[in-house]
C-alpha atoms as a PDB file:
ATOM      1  CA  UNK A   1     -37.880 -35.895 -22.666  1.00  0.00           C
ATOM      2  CA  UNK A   2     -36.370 -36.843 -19.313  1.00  0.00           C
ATOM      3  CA  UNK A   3     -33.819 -39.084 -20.989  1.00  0.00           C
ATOM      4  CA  UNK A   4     -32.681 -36.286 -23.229  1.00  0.00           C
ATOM      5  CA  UNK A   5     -32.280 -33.944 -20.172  1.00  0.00           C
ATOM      6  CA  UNK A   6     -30.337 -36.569 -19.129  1.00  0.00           C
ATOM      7  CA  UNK A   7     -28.046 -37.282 -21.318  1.00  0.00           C
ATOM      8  CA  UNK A   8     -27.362 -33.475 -21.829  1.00  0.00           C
ATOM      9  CA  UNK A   9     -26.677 -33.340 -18.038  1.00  0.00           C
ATOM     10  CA  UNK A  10     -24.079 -36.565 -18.799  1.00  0.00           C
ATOM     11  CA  UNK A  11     -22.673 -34.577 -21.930  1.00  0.00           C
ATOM     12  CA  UNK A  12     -22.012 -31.588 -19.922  1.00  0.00           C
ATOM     13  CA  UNK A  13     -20.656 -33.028 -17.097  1.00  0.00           C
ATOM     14  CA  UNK A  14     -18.008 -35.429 -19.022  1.00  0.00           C
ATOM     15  CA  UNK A  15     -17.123 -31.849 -21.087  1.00  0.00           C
ATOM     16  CA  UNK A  16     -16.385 -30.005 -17.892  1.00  0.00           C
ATOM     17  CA  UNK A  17     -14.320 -32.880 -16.545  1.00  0.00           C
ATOM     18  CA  UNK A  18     -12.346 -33.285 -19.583  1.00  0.00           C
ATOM     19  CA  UNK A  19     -11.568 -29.490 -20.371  1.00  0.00           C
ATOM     20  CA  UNK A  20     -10.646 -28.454 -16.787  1.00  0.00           C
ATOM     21  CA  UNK A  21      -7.201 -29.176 -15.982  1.00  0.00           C
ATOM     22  CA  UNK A  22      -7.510 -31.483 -12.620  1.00  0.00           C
ATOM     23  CA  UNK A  23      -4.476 -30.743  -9.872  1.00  0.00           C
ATOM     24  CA  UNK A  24      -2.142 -33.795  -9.659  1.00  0.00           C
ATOM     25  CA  UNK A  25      -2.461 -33.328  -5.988  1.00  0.00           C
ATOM     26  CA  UNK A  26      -5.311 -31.633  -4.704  1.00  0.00           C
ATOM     27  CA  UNK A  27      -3.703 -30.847  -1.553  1.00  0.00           C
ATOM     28  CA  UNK A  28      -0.966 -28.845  -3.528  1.00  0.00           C
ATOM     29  CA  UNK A  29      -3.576 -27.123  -5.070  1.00  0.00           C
ATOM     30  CA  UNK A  30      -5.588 -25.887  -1.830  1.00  0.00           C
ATOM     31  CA  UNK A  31      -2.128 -25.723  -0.041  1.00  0.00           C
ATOM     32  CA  UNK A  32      -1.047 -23.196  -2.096  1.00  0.00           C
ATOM     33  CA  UNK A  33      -4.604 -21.358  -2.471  1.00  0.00           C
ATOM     34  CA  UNK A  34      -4.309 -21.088   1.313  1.00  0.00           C
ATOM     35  CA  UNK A  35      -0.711 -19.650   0.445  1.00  0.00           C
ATOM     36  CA  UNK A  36      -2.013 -17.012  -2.010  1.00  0.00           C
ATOM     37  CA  UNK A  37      -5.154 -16.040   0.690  1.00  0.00           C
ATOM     38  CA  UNK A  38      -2.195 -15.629   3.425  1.00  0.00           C
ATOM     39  CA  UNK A  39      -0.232 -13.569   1.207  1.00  0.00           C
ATOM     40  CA  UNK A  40      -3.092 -11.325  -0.253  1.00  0.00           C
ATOM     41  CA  UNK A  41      -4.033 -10.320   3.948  1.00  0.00           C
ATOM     42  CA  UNK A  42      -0.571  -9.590   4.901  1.00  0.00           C
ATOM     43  CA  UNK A  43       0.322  -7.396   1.946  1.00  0.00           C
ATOM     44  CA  UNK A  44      -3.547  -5.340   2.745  1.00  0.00           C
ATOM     45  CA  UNK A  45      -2.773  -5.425   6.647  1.00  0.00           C
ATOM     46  CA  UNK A  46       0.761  -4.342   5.719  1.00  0.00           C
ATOM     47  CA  UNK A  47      -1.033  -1.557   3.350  1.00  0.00           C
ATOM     48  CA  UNK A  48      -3.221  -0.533   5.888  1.00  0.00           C
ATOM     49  CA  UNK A  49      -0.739   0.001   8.354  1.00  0.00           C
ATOM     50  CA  UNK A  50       1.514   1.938   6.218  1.00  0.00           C
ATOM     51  CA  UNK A  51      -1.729   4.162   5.536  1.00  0.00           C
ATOM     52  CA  UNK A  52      -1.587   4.766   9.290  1.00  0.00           C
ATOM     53  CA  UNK A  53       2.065   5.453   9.716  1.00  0.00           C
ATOM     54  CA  UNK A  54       1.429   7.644   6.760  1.00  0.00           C
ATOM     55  CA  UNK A  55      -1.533   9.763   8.323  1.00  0.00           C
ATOM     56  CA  UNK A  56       0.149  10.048  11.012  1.00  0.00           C
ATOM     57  CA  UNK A  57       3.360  11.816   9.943  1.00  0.00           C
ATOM     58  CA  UNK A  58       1.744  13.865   7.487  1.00  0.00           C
ATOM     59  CA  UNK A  59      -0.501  14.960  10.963  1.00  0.00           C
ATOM     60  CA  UNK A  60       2.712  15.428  12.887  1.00  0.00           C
ATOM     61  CA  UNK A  61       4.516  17.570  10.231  1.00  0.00           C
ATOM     62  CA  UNK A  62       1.191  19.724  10.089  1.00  0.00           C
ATOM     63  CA  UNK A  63       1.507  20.242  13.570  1.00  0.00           C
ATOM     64  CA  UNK A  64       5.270  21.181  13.364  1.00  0.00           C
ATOM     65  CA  UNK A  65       4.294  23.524  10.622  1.00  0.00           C
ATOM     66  CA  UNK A  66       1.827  25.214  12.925  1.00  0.00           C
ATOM     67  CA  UNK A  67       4.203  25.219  15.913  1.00  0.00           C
ATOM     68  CA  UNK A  68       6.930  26.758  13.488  1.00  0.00           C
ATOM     69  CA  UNK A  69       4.391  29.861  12.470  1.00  0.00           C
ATOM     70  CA  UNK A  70       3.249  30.309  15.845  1.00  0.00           C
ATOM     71  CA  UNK A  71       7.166  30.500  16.904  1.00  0.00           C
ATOM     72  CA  UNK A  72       8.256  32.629  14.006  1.00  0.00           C
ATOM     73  CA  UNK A  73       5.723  35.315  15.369  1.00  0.00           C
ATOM     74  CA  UNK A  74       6.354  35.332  18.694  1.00  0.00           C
ATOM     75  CA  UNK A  75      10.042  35.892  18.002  1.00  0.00           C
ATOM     76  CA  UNK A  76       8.798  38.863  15.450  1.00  0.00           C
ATOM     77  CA  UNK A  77       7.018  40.493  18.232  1.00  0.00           C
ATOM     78  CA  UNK A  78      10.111  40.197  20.715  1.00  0.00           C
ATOM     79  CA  UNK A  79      12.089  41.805  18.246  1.00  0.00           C
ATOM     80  CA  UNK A  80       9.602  44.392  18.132  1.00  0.00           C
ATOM     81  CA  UNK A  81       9.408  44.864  21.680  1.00  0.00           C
ATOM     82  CA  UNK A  82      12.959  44.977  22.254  1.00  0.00           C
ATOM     83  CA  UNK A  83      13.751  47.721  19.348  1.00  0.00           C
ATOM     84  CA  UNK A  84      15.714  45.135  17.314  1.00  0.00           C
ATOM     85  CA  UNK A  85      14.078  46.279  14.085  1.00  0.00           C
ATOM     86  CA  UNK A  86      14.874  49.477  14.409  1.00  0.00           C
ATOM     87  CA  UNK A  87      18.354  48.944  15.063  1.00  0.00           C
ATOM     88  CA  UNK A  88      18.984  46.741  11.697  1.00  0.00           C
ATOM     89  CA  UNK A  89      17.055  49.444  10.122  1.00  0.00           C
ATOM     90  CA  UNK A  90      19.606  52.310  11.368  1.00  0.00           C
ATOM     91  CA  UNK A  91      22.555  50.749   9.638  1.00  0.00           C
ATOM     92  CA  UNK A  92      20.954  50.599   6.493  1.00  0.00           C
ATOM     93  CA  UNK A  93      19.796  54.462   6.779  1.00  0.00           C
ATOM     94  CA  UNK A  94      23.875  55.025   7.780  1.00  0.00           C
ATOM     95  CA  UNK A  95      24.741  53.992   4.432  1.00  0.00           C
ATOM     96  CA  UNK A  96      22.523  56.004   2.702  1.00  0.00           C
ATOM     97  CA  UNK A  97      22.271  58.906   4.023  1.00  0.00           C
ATOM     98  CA  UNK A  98      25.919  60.632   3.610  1.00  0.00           C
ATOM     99  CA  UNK A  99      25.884  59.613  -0.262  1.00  0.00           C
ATOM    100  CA  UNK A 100      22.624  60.754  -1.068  1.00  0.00           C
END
């Protein structure tokens, strides 16, 4: 039984050998593995930091719309304080009112 479990093993092992292609030059092989590794981290460190960059503006133009509401009433309520409203509203009145 132990000779047949060892000529499977011997079987086996000459299939793998012969079916997988073997690099001409192994350090081409891991050279270029070691390539492909490099490659994959740059492009997810590039990736992340676009993410970043990305976050970051979308905070900033949140911000700016915020800052551009807050402005937009504030200059609404100095027009109110300062009558302008009423003024651009006489005009139109001026037009109306003799035809009418």
């Amino acid at each position: 039984m132990r000779f047949v479990c060892t000529i499977r093993a011997g079987v086996r092992a000459l299939l793998v050998r012969s079916v997988l292609p073997k690099p001409e030059r192994p350090d081409l092989f891991y050279s270029a593995r070691r390539v492909t590794t490099m490659v994959q981290t740059l492009l997810q460190q590039m990736q992340d930091k676009f993410q970043t960059m990305s976050d970051q503006i979308i905070g900033r133009i949140d911000e700016m719309s915020t800052r551009i509401d807050d402005l937009e009433k504030n200059i609404a309520d100095l027009m109110t304080q300062a009558g302008v409203e009423e003024i651009e509203a006489a005009p139109e009145k001026a037009k109306e009112g003799p035809g009418s």
